[in-house]
N, C-alpha and C. Protein backbone atom coordinates (compact mmCIF):
# COMPACT_ATOMS: atom_id res chain seq x y z
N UNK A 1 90.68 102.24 116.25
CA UNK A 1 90.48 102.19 114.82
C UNK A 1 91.26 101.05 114.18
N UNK A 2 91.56 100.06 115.22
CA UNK A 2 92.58 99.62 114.51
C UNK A 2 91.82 98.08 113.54
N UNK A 3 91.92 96.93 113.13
CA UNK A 3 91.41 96.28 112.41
C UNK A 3 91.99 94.93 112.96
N UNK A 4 92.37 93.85 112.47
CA UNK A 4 92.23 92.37 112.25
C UNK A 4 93.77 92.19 113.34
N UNK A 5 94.53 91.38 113.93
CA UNK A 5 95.70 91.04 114.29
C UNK A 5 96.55 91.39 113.43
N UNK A 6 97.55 92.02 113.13
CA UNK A 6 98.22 91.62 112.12
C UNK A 6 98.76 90.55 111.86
N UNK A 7 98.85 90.84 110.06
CA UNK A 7 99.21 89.27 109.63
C UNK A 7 100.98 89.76 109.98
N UNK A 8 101.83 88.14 110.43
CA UNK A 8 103.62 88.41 109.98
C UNK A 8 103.82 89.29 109.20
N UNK A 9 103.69 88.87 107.82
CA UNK A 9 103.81 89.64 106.58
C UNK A 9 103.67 91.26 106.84
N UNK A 10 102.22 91.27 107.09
CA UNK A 10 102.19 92.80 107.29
C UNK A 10 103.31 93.75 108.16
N UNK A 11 103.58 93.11 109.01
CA UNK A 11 104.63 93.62 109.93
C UNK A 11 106.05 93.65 109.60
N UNK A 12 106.46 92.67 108.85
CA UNK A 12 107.76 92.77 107.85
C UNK A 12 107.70 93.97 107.09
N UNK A 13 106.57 93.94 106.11
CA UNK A 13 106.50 94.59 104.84
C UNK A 13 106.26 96.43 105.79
N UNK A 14 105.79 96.28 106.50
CA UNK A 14 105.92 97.77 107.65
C UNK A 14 107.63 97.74 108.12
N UNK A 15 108.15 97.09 108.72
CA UNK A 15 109.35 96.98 108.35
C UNK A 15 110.32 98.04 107.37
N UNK A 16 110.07 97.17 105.99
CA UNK A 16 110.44 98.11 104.67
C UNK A 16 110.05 99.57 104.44
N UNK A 17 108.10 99.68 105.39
CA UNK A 17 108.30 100.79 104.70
C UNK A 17 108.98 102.05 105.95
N UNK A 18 109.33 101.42 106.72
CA UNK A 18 110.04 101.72 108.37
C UNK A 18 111.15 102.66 107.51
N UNK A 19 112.12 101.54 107.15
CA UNK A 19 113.07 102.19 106.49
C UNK A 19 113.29 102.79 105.74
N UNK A 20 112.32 103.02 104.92
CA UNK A 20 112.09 104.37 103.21
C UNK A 20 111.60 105.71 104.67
N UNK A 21 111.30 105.99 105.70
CA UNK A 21 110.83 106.74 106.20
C UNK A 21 112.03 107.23 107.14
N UNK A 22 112.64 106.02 107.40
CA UNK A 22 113.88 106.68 108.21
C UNK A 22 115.15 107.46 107.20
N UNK A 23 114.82 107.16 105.73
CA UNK A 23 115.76 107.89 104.35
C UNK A 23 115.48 108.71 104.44
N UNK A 24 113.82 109.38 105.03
CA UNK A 24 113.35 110.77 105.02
C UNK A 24 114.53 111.82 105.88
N UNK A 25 114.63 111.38 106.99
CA UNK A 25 115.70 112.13 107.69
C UNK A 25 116.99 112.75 107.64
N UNK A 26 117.28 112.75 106.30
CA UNK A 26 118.42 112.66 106.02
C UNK A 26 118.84 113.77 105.21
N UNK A 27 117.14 114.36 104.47
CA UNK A 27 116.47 115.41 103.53
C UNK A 27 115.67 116.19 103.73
N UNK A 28 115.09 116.36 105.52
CA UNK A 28 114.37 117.36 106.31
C UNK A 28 112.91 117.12 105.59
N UNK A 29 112.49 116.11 104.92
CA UNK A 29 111.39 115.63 104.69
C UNK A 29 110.76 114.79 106.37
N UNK A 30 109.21 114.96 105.69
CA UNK A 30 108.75 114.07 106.78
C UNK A 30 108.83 113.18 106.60
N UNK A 31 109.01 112.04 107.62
CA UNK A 31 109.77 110.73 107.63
C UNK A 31 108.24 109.81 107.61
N UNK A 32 107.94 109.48 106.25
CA UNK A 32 106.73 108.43 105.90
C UNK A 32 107.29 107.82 104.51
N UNK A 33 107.27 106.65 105.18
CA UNK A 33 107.29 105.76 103.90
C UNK A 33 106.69 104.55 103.47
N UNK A 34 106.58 104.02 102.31
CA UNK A 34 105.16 103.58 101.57
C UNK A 34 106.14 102.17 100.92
N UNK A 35 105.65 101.33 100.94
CA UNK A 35 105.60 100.22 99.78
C UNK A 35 104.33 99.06 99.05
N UNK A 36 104.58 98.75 98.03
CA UNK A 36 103.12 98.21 97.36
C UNK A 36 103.82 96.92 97.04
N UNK A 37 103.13 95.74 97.61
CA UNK A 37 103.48 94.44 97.41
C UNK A 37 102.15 93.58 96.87
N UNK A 38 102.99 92.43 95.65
CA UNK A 38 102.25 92.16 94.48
C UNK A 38 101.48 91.15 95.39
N UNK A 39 100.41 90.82 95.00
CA UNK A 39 99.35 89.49 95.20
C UNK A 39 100.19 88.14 95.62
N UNK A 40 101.90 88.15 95.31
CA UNK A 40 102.14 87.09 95.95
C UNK A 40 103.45 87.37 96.59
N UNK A 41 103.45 88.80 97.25
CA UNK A 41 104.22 89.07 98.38
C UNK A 41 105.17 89.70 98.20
N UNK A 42 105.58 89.84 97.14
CA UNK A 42 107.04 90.74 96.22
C UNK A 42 106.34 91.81 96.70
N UNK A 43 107.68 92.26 97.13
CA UNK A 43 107.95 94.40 96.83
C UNK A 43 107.82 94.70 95.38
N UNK A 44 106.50 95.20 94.61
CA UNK A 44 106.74 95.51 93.26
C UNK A 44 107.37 97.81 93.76
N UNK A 45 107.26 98.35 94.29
CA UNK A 45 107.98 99.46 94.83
C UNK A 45 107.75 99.83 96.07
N UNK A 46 108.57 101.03 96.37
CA UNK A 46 109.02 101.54 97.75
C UNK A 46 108.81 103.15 97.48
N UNK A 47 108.65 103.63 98.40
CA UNK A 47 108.70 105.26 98.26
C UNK A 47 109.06 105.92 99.46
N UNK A 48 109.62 107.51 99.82
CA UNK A 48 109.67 107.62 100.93
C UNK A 48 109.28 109.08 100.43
N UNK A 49 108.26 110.13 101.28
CA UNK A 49 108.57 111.00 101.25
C UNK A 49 110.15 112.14 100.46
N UNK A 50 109.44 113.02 99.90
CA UNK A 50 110.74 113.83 99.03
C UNK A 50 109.90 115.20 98.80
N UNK A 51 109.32 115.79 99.33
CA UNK A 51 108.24 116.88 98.91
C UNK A 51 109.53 117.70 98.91
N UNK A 52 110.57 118.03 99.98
CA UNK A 52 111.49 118.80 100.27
C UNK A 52 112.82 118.32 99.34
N UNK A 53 113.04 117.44 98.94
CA UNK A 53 114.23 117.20 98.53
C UNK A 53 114.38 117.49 96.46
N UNK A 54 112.78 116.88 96.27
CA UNK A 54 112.32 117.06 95.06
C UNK A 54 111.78 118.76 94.47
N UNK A 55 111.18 119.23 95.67
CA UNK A 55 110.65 120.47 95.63
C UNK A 55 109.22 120.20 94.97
N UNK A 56 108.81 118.61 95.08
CA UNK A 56 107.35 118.46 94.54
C UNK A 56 106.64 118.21 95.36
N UNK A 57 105.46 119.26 95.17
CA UNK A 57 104.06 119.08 96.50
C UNK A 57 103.58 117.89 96.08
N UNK A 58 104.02 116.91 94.87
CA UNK A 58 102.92 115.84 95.01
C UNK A 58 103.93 114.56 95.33
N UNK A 59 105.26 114.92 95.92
CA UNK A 59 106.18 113.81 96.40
C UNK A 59 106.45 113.09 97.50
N UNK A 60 104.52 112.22 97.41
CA UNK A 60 104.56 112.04 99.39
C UNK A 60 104.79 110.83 98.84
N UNK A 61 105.12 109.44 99.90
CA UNK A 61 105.90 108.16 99.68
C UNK A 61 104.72 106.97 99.07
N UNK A 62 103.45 107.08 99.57
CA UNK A 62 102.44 106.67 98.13
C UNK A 62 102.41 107.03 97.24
N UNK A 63 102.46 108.30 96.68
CA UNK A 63 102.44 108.43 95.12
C UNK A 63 103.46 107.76 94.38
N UNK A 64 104.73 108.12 95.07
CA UNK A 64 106.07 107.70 94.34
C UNK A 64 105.98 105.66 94.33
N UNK A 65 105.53 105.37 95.53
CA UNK A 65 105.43 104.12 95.41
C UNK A 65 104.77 103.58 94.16
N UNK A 66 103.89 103.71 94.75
CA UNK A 66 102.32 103.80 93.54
C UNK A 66 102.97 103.84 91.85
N UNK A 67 103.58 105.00 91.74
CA UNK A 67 104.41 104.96 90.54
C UNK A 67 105.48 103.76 90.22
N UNK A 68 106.25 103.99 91.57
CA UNK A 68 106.91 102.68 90.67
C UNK A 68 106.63 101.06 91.04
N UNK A 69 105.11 100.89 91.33
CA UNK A 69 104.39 99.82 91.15
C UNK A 69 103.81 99.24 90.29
N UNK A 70 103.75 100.34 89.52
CA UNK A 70 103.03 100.49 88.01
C UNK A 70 104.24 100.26 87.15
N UNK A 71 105.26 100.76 87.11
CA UNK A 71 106.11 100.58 86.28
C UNK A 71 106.78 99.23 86.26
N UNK A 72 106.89 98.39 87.50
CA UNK A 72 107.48 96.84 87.89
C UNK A 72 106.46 95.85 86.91
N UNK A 73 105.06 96.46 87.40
CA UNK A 73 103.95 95.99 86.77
C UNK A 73 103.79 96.09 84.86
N UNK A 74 104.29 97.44 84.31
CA UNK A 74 104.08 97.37 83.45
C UNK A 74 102.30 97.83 83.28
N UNK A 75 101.89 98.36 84.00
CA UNK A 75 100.32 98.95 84.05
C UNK A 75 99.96 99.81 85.18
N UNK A 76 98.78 100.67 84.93
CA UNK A 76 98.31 101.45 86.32
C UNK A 76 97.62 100.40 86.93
N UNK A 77 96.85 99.81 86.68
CA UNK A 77 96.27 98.80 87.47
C UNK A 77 97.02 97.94 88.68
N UNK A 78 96.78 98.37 89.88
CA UNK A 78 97.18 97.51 91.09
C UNK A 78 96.68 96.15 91.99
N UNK A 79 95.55 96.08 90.45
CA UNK A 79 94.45 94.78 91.63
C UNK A 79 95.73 93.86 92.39
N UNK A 80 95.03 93.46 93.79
CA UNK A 80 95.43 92.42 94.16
C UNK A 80 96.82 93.19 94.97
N UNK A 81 96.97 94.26 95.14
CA UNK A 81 98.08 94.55 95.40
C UNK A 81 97.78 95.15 97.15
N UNK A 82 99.18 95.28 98.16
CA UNK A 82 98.71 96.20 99.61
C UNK A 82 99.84 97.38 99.46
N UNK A 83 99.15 98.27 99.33
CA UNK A 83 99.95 99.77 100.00
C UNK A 83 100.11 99.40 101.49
N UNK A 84 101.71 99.15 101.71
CA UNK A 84 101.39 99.93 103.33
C UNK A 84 102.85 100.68 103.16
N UNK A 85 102.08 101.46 104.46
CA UNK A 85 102.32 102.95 104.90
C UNK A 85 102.29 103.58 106.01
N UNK A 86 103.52 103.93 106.73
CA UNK A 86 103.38 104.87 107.94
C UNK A 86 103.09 105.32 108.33
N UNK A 87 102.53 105.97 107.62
CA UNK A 87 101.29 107.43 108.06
C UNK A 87 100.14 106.74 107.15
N UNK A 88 98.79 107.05 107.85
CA UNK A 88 97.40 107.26 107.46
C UNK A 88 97.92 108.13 106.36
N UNK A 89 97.38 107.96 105.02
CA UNK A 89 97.14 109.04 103.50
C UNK A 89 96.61 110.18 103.54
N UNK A 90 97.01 110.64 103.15
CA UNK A 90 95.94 111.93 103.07
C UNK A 90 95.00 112.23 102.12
N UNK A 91 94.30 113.42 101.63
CA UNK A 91 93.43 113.06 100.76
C UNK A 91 93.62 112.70 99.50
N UNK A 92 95.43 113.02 98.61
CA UNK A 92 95.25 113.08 97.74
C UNK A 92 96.00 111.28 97.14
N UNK A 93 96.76 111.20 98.39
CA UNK A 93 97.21 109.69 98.73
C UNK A 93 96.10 108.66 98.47
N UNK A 94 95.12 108.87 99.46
CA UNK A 94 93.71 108.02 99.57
C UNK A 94 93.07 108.07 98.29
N UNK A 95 93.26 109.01 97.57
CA UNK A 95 92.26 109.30 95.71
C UNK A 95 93.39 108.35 95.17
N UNK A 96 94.24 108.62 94.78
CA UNK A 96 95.41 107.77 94.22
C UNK A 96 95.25 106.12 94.19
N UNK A 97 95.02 106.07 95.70
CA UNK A 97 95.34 104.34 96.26
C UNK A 97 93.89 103.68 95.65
N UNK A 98 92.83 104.64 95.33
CA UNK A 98 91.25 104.33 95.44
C UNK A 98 91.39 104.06 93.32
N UNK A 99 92.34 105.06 93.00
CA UNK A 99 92.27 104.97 91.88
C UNK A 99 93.55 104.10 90.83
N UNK A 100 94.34 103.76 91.79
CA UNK A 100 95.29 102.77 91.29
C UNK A 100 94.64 101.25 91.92
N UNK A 101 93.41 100.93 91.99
CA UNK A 101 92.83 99.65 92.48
C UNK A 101 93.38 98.76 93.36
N UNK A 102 93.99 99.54 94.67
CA UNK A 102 95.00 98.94 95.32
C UNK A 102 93.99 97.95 95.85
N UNK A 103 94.24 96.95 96.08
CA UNK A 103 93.46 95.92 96.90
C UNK A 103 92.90 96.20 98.60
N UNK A 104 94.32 96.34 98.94
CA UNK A 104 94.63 96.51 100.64
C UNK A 104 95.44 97.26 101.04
N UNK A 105 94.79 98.16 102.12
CA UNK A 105 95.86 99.19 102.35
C UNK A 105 96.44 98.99 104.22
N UNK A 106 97.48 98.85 104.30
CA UNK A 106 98.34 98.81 105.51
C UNK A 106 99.17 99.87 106.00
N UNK A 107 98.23 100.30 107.11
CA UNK A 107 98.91 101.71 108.10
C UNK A 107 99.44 101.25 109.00
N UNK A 108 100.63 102.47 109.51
CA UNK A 108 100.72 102.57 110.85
C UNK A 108 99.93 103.06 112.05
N UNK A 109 100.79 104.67 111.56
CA UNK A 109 100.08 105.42 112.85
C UNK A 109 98.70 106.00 112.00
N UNK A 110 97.88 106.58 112.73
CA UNK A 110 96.61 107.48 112.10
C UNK A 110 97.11 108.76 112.12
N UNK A 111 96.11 109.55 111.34
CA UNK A 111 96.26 111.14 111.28
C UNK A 111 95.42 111.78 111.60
N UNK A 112 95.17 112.19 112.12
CA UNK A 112 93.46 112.67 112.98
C UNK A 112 93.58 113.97 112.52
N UNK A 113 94.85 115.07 111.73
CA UNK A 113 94.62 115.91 111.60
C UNK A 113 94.13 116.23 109.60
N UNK A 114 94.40 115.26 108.88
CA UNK A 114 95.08 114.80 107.65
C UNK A 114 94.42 113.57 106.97
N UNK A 115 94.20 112.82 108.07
CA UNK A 115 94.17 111.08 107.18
C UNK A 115 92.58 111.33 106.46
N UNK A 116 92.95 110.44 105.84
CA UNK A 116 91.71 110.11 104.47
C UNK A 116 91.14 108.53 104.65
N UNK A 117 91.46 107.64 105.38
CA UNK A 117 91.23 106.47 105.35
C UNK A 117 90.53 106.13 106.66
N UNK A 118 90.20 106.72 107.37
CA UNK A 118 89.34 106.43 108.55
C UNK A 118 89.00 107.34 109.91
N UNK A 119 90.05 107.82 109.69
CA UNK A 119 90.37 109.34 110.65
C UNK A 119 89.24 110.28 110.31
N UNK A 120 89.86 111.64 109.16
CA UNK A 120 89.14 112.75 109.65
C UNK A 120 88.21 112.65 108.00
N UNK A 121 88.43 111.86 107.31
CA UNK A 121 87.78 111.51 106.21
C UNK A 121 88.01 109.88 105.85
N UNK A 122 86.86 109.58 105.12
CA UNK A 122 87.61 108.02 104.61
C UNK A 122 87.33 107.88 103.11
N UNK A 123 88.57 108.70 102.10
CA UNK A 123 87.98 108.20 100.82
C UNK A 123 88.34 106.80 100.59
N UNK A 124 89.09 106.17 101.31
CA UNK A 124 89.27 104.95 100.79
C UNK A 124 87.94 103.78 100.60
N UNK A 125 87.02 104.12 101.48
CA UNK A 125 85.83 102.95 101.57
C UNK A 125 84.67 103.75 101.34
N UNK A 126 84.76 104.78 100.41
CA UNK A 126 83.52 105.83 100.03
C UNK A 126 82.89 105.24 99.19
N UNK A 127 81.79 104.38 99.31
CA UNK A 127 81.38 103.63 98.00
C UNK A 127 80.65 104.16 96.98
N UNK A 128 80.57 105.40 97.23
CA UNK A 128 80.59 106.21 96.09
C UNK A 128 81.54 106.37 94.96
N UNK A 129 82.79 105.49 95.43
CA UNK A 129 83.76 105.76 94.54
C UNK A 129 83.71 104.29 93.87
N UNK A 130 84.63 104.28 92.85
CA UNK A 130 84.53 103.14 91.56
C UNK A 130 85.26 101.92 92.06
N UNK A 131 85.67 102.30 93.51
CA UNK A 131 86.56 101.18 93.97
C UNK A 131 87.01 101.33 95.38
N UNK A 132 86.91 100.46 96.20
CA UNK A 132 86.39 100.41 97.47
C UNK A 132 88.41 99.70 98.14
N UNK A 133 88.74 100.22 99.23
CA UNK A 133 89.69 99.36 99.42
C UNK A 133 90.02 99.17 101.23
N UNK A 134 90.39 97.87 101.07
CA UNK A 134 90.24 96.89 102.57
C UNK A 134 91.51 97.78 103.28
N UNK A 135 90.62 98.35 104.45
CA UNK A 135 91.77 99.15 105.59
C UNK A 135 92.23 98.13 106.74
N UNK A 136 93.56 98.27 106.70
CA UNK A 136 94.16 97.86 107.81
C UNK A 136 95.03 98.57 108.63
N UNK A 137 94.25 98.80 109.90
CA UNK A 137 95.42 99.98 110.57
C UNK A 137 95.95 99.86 112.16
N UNK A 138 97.10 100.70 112.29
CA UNK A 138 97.33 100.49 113.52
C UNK A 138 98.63 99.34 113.45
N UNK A 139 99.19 99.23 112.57
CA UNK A 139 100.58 97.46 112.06
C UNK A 139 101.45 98.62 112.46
N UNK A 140 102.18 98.20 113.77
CA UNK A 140 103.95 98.92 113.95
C UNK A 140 103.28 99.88 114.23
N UNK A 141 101.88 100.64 114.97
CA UNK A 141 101.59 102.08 115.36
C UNK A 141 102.39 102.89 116.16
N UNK A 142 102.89 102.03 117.02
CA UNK A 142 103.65 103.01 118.31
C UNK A 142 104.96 103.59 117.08
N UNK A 143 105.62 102.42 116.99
CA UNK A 143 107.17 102.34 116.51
C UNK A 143 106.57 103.62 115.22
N UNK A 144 105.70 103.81 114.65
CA UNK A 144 105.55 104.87 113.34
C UNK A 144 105.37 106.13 113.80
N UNK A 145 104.52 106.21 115.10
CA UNK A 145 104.03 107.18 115.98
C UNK A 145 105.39 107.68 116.40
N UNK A 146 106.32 107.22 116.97
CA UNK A 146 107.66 107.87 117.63
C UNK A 146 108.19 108.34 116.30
N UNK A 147 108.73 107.76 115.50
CA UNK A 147 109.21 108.10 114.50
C UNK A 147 108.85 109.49 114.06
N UNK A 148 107.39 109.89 113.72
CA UNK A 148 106.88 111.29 113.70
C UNK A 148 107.12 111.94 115.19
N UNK A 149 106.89 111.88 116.28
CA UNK A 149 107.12 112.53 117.14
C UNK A 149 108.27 113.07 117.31
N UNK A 150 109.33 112.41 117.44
CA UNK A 150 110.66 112.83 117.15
C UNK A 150 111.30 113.57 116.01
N UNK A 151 110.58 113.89 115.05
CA UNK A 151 111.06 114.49 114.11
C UNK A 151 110.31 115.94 114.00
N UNK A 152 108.85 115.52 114.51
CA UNK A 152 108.42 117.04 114.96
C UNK A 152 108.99 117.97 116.13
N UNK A 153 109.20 117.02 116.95
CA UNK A 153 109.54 117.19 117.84
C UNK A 153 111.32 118.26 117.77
N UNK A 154 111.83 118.09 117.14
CA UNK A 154 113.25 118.08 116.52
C UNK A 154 113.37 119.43 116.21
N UNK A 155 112.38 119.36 115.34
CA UNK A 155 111.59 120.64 114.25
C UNK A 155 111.50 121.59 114.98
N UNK A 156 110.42 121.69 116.70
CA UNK A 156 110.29 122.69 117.55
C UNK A 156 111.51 123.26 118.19
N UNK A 157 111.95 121.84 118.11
CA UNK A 157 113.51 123.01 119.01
C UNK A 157 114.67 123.19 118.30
């Protein structure tokens, strides 16, 4: 499932969101984290998972990003902008990213149980929807993939 070579960039900016996901650990949240960079490469925000720390079901590390992308921005509008993200979205991530006009979206690992972007649904490229957005997946998969394994993993025993 995966898409194009990655670009450098992409792999840096996975990088960043490496580390908002490894903050997860620290708060028994799941360790996914998100950043949205502007049309000319700036971090306009960062997010990491907080569902557990916040006590909010809607505090996964895209939304919060997403939010404070908009706020750097000064608008909801994200044209021109890339979500990437550790984890494949889920559905309500993928409505969000479809409806904040993210340009481009950059994954790690997939979710085959969860994801919304190519996996077990794809709202992201539903052209039924008002806005269509360019998937890129599989940037840093292994390195995002351990990261969840180990923390589920953690969890069982």
């Amino acid at each position: 499932m995966s898409g194009p070579a990655p670009r450098p960039e992409w792999l840096r900016w996975m990088g960043a969101a490496l580390e908002e996901a490894r903050a997860c650990l620290a708060t028994g949240d799941v360790p996914v984290g998100a950043v949205v960079v502007g049309p000319g490469g700036e971090v306009l925000g960062a997010g990491r998972n907080e569902r557990e720390a916040a006590g909010d079901p809607t505090a996964h590390a895209e939304v919060l990003a997403l939010r404070a992308a908009a706020r750097s921005r000064g608008g909801w509008r994200l044209d021109g902008c890339t979500l990437v993200v550790t984890l494949e979205p889920c559905v309500m991530c993928a409505g969000a990213t479809v409806l904040a006009r993210v340009e481009r979206l950059v994954l790690g690992a997939w979710d085959p149980r969860f994801g919304a972007a190519g996996s077990l649904r794809d709202v992201v490229r539903d052209r039924r929807l008002n806005h269509v957005v360019e998937v890129v997946g599989g940037v840093r998969e292994e390195e995002c993939g351990e990261l969840l394994d180990g923390f589920f993993a953690a969890r069982r025993s």
